[in-house]
Protein backbone atom coordinates (compact mmCIF):
# COMPACT_ATOMS: atom_id res chain seq x y z
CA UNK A 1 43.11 161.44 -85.19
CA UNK A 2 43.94 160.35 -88.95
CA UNK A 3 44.56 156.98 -89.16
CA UNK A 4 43.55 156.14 -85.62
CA UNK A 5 40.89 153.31 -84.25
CA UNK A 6 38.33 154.76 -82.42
CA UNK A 7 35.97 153.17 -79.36
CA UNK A 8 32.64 154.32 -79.54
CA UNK A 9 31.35 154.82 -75.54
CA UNK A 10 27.25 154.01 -75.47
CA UNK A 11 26.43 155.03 -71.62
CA UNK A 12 23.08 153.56 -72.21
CA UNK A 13 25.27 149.79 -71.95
CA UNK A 14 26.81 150.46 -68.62
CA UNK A 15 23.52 151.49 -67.75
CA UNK A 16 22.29 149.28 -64.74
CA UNK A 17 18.62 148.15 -66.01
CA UNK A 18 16.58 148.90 -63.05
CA UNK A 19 14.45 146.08 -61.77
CA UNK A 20 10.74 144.72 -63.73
CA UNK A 21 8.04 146.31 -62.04
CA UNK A 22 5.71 142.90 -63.32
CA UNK A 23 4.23 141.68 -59.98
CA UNK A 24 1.55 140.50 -58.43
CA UNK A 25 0.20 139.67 -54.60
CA UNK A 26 -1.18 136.27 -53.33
CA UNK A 27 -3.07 135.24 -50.66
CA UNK A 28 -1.99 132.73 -48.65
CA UNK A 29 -3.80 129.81 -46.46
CA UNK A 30 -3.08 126.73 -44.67
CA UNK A 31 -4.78 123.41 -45.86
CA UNK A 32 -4.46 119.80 -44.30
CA UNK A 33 -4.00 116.90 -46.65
CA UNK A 34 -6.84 113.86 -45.51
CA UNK A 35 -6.55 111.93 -48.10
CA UNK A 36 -3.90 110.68 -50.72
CA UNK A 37 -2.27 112.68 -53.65
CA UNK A 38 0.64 115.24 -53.69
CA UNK A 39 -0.05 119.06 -53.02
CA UNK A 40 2.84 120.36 -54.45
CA UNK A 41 1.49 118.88 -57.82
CA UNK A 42 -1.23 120.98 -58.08
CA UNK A 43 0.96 124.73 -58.34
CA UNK A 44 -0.65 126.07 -61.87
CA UNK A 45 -3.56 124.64 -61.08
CA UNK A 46 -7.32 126.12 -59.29
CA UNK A 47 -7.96 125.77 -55.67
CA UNK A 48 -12.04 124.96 -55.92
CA UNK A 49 -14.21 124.79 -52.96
CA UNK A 50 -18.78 123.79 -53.07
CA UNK A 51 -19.69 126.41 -50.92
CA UNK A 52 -23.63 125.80 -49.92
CA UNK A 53 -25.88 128.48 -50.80
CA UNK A 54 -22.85 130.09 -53.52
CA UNK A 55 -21.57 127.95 -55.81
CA UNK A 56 -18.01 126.91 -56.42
CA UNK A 57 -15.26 129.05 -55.43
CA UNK A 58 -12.01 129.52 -56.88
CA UNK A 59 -8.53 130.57 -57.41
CA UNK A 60 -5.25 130.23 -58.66
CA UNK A 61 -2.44 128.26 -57.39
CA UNK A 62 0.66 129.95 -57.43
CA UNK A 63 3.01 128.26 -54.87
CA UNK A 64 2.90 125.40 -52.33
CA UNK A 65 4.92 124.55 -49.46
CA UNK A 66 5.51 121.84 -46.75
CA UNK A 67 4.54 122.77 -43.27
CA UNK A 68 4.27 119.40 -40.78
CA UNK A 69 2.36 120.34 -37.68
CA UNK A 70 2.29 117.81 -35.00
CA UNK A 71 2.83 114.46 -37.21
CA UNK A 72 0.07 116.24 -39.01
CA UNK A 73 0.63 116.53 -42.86
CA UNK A 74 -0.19 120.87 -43.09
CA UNK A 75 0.73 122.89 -46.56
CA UNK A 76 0.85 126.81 -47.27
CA UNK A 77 -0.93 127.58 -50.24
CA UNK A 78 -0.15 131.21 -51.93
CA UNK A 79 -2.89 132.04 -54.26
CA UNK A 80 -3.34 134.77 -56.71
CA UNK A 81 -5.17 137.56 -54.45
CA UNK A 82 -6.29 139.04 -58.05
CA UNK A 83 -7.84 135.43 -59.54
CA UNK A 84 -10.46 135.17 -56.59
CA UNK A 85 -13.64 133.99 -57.67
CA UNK A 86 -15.67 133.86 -54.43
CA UNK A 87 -14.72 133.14 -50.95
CA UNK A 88 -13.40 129.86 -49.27
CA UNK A 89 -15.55 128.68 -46.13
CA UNK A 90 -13.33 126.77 -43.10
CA UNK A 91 -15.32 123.39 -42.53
CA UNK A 92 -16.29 122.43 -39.21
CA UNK A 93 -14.34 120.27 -36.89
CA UNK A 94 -15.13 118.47 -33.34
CA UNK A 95 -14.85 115.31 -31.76
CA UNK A 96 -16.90 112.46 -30.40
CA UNK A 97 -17.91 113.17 -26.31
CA UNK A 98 -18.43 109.27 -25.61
CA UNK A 99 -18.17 106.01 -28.17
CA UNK A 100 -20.50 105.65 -31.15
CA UNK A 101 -22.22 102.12 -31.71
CA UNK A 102 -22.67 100.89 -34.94
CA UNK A 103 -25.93 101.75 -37.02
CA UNK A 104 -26.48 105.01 -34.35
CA UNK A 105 -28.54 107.68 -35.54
CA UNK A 106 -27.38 110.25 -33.15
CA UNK A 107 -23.61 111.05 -32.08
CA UNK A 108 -22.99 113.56 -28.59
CA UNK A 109 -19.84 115.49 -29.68
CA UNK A 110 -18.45 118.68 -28.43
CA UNK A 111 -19.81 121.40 -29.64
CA UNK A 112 -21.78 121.96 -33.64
CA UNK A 113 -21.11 125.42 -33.41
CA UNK A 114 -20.03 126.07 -37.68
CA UNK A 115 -21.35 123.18 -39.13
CA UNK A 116 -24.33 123.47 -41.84
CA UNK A 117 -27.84 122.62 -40.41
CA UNK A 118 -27.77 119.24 -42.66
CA UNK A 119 -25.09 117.68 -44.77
CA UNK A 120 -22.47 115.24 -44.67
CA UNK A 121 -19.46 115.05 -41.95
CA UNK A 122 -16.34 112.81 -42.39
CA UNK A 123 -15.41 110.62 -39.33
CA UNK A 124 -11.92 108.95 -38.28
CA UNK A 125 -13.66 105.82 -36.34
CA UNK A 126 -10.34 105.51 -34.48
CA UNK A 127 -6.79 107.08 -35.25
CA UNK A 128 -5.34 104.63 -37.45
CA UNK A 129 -8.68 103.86 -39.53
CA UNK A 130 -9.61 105.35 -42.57
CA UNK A 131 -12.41 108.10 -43.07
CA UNK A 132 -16.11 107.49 -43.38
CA UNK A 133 -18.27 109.35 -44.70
CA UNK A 134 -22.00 109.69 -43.34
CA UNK A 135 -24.83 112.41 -43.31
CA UNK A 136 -27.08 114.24 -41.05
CA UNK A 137 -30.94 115.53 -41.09
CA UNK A 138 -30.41 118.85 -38.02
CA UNK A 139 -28.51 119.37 -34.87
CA UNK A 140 -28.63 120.85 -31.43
CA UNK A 141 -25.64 122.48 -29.68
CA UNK A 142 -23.91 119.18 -29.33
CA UNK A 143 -25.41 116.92 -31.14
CA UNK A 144 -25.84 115.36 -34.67
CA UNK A 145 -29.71 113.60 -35.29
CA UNK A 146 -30.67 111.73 -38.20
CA UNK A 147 -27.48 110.07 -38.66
CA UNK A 148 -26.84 107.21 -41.72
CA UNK A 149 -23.97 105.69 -42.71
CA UNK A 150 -22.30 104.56 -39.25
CA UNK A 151 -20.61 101.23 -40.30
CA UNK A 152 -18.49 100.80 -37.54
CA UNK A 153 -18.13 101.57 -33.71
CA UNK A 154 -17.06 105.20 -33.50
CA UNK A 155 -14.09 105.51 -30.80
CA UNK A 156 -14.48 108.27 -27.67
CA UNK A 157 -12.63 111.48 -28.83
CA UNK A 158 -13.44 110.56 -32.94
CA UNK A 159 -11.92 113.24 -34.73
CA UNK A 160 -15.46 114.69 -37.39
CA UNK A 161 -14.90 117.11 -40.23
CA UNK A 162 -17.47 118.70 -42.14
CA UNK A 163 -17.16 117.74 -45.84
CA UNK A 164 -16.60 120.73 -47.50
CA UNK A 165 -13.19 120.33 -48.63
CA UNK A 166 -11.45 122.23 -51.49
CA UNK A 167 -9.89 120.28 -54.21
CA UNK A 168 -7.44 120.78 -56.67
CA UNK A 169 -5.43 118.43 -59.51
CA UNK A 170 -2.11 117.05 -59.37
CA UNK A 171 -0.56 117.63 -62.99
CA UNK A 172 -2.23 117.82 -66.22
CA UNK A 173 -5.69 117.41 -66.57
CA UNK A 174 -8.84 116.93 -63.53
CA UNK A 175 -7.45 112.75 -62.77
CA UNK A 176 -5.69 113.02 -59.76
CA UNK A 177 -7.60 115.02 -57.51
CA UNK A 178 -6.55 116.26 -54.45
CA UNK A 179 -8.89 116.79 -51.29
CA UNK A 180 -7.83 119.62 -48.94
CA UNK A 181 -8.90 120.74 -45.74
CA UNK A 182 -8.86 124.83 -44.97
CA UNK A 183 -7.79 125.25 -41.56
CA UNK A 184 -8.12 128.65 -39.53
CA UNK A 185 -5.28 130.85 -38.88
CA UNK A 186 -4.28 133.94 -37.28
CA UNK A 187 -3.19 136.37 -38.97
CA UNK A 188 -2.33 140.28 -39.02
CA UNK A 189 -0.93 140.04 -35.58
CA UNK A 190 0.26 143.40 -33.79
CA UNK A 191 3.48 143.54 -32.74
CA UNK A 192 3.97 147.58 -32.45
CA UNK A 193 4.39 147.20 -28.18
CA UNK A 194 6.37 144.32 -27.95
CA UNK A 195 10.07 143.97 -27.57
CA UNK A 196 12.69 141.53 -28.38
CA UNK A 197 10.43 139.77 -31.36
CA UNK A 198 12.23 139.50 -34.67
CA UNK A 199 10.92 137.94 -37.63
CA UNK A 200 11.26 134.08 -37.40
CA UNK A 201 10.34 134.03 -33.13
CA UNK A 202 8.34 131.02 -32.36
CA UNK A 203 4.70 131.86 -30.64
CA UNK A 204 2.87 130.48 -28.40
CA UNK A 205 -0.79 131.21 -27.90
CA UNK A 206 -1.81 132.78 -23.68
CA UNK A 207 -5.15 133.32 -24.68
CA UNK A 208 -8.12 134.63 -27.02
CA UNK A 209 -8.51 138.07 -26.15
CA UNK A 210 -8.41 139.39 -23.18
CA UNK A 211 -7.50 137.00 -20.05
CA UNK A 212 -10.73 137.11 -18.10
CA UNK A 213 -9.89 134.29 -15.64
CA UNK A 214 -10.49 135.76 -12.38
CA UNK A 215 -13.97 137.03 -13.57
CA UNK A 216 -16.90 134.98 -12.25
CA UNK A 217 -18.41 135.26 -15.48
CA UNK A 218 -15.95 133.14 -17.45
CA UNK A 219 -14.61 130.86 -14.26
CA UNK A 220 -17.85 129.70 -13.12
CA UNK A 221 -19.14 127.72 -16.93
CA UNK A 222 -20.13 124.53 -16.69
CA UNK A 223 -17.71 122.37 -19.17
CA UNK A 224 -20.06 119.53 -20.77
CA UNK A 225 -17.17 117.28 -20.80
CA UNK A 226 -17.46 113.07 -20.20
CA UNK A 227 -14.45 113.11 -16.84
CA UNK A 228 -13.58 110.15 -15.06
CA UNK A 229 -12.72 110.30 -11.81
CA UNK A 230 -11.21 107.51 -9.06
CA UNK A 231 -13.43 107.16 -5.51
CA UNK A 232 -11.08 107.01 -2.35
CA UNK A 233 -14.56 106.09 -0.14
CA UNK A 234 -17.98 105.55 0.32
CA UNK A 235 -20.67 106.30 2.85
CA UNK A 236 -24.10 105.14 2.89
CA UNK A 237 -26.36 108.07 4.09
CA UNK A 238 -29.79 106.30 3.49
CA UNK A 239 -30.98 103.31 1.27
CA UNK A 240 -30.25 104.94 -2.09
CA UNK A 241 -27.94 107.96 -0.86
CA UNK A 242 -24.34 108.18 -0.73
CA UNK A 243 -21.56 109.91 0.09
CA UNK A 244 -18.93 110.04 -2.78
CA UNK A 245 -15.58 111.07 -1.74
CA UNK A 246 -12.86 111.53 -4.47
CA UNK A 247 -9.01 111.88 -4.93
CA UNK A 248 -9.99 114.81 -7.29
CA UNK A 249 -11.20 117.99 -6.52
CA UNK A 250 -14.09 118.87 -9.36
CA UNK A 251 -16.58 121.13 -10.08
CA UNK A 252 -19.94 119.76 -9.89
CA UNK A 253 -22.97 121.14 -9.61
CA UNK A 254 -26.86 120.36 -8.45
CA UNK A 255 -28.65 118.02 -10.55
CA UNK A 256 -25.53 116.56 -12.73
CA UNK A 257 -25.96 113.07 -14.11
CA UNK A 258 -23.08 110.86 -13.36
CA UNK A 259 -22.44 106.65 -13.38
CA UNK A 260 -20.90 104.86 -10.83
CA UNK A 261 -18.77 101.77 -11.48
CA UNK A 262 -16.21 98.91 -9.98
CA UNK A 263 -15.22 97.76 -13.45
CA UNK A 264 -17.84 95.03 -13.80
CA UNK A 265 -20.80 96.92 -12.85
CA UNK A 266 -22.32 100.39 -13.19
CA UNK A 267 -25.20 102.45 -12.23
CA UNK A 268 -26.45 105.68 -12.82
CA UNK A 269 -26.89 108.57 -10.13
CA UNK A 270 -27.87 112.54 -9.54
CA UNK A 271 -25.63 115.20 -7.54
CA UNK A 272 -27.76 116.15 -4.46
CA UNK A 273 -25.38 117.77 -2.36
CA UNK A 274 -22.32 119.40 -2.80
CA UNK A 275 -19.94 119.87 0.23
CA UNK A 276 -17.26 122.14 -0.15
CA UNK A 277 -14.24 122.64 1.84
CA UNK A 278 -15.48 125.37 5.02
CA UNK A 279 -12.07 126.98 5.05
CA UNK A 280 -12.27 127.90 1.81
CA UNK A 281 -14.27 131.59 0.43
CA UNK A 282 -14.24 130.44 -2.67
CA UNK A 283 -17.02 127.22 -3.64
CA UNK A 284 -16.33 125.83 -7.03
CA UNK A 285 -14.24 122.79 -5.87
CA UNK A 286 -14.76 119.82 -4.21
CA UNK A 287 -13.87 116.17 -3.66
CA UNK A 288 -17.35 115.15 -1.82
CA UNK A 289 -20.69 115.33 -3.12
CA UNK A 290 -24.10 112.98 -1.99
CA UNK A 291 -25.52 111.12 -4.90
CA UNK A 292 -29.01 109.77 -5.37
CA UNK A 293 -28.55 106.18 -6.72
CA UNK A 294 -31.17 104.67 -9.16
CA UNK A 295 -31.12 101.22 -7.91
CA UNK A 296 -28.71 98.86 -6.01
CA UNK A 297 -25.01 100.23 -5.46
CA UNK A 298 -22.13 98.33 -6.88
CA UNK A 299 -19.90 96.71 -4.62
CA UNK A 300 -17.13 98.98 -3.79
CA UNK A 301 -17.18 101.19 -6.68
CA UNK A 302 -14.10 102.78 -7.92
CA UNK A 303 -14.98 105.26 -10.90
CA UNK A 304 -17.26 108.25 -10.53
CA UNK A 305 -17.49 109.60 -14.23
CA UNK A 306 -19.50 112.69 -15.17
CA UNK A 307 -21.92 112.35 -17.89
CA UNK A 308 -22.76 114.73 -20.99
CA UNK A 309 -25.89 116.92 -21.22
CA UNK A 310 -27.35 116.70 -24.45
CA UNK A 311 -28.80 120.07 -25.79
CA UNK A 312 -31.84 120.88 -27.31
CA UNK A 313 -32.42 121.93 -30.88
């Protein structure tokens, strides 16, 4: 080997490095953008939420990403599971049940059901307007009392958002804030007894648990719910009774409110009588019902539309 060049073999450099085990788990949620400002700006930023009764919660922002829903402007934030300060609360959401007038202090909406007992709600006024905000003293089931701040007519069907939005920062430094709204998903669905479902599969939704529909119990509610509905005829039974028949068959039931109307007039009026169909076994529909008028009758009216029940604190 005198005189030779020799190669020096190091195994440890055709070693293959095996891969970093630095890592670290995020949570992830889906947030609705109301107002202006860029959400993917705010990745390295905190996700910060006034939660009543706690404080301000918190995380980090690792990674945002686009997810349009229905002309709806959705992201998926990942957060750093281990940077958790506190938990994030989902803020109410409903909808006007008739229209609003200006300066109201109550509105009828579907249902209250998550909302604080007091605070402050965001309302669309129609689709294309901006957000107000107002605030509210205590509620019943379906409705808000002690309302301020309507400036406007509030359309039927109003989207309303509690305001307890979580807000982040777009860049450098707290100037560009952006509001978010949490939205509810599902999650940790099980998918051990199904077949033909790979990764990727688009869902939709058959129902929330278990699909009680032909139990009496869950068919027979009463849905507090403003319908309209078109008259086909009318028969006078005695000076303030009627006969109301519809195109629709609908489930009524003893005592509802309802308003009667050509399109120039209106009045209001009680269910009396409900008269189902005899060759049916089954009475929860029906297209004629006798209706106690409060007053005169207007001339051949056209709409029958239910009213809403307001509930009781």
């Amino acid at each position: 080997m005198y005189g030779e060049e020799i190669d020096i073999k190091k195994p440890i450099e055709n070693t293959i490095i095996s891969s970093a085990n630095v890592y670290f788990k995020t949570k992830n949620i889906l947030v609705e953008n109301l107002f202006d400002g860029d959400p993917l700006q705010i990745v390295g930023n905190f996700l910060f939420q006034n939660v009543t009764g706690i404080g301000t919660v918190s995380a980090s922002i690792y990674n945002v990403e686009y997810r349009p829903i229905d002309n709806k402007d959705f992201y998926e934030v990942s957060l750093d599971a281990s940077s958790f300060s506190g938990s994030y609360e989902v803020p109410g959401k409903t909808k006007t049940l008739q229209g609003i007038p200006q300066f109201a202090d109550n509105i009828l909406v579907d249902s209250t059901i998550g909302f604080d007992r007091q605070g402050s709600l965001l309302i669309k006024p129609t689709v294309d307007s901006n957000f107000i905000e107002i605030s509210y003293t205590d509620k019943t089931v379906n409705q808000f009392l002690g309302v301020s701040g309507i400036s406007t007519d509030l359309v039927f069907g109003a989207e309303i958002f509690e305001d307890k939005l979580a807000f982040s920062y777009a860049g450098f430094g707290q100037t560009s804030q952006v509001q978010l709204r949490i939205v509810n998903v599902i999650d940790n669905i099980d998918v051990s007894d199904t077949a033909n479902m790979v990764v990727g599969d688009s869902l939709k939704l058959s129902t929330f648990g278990l699909d009680k529909g032909e139990d009496s119990q869950f068919n027979s509610w009463i849905y507090n719910i403003p319908t309209i509905h078109n008259i086909s005829s009318v028969d006078q039974l005695n000076i303030n009774t009627f006969r109301i028949n519809l195109f629709d068959e609908v489930v009524f039931f003893i005592g509802e409110k309802i308003m009667l109307s050509n399109g120039n007039t209106e009045i209001s009026g009680e269910i009396k009588v409900i008269e189902y169909d005899s060759s049916r076994s089954e009475k929860r529909l029906s297209n004629r019902v006798v209706v106690l008028v409060n007053g005169s009758l207007p001339i051949e009216p056209k709409i029958l539309q239910k009213n809403n029940c307001k509930g009781a604190t």
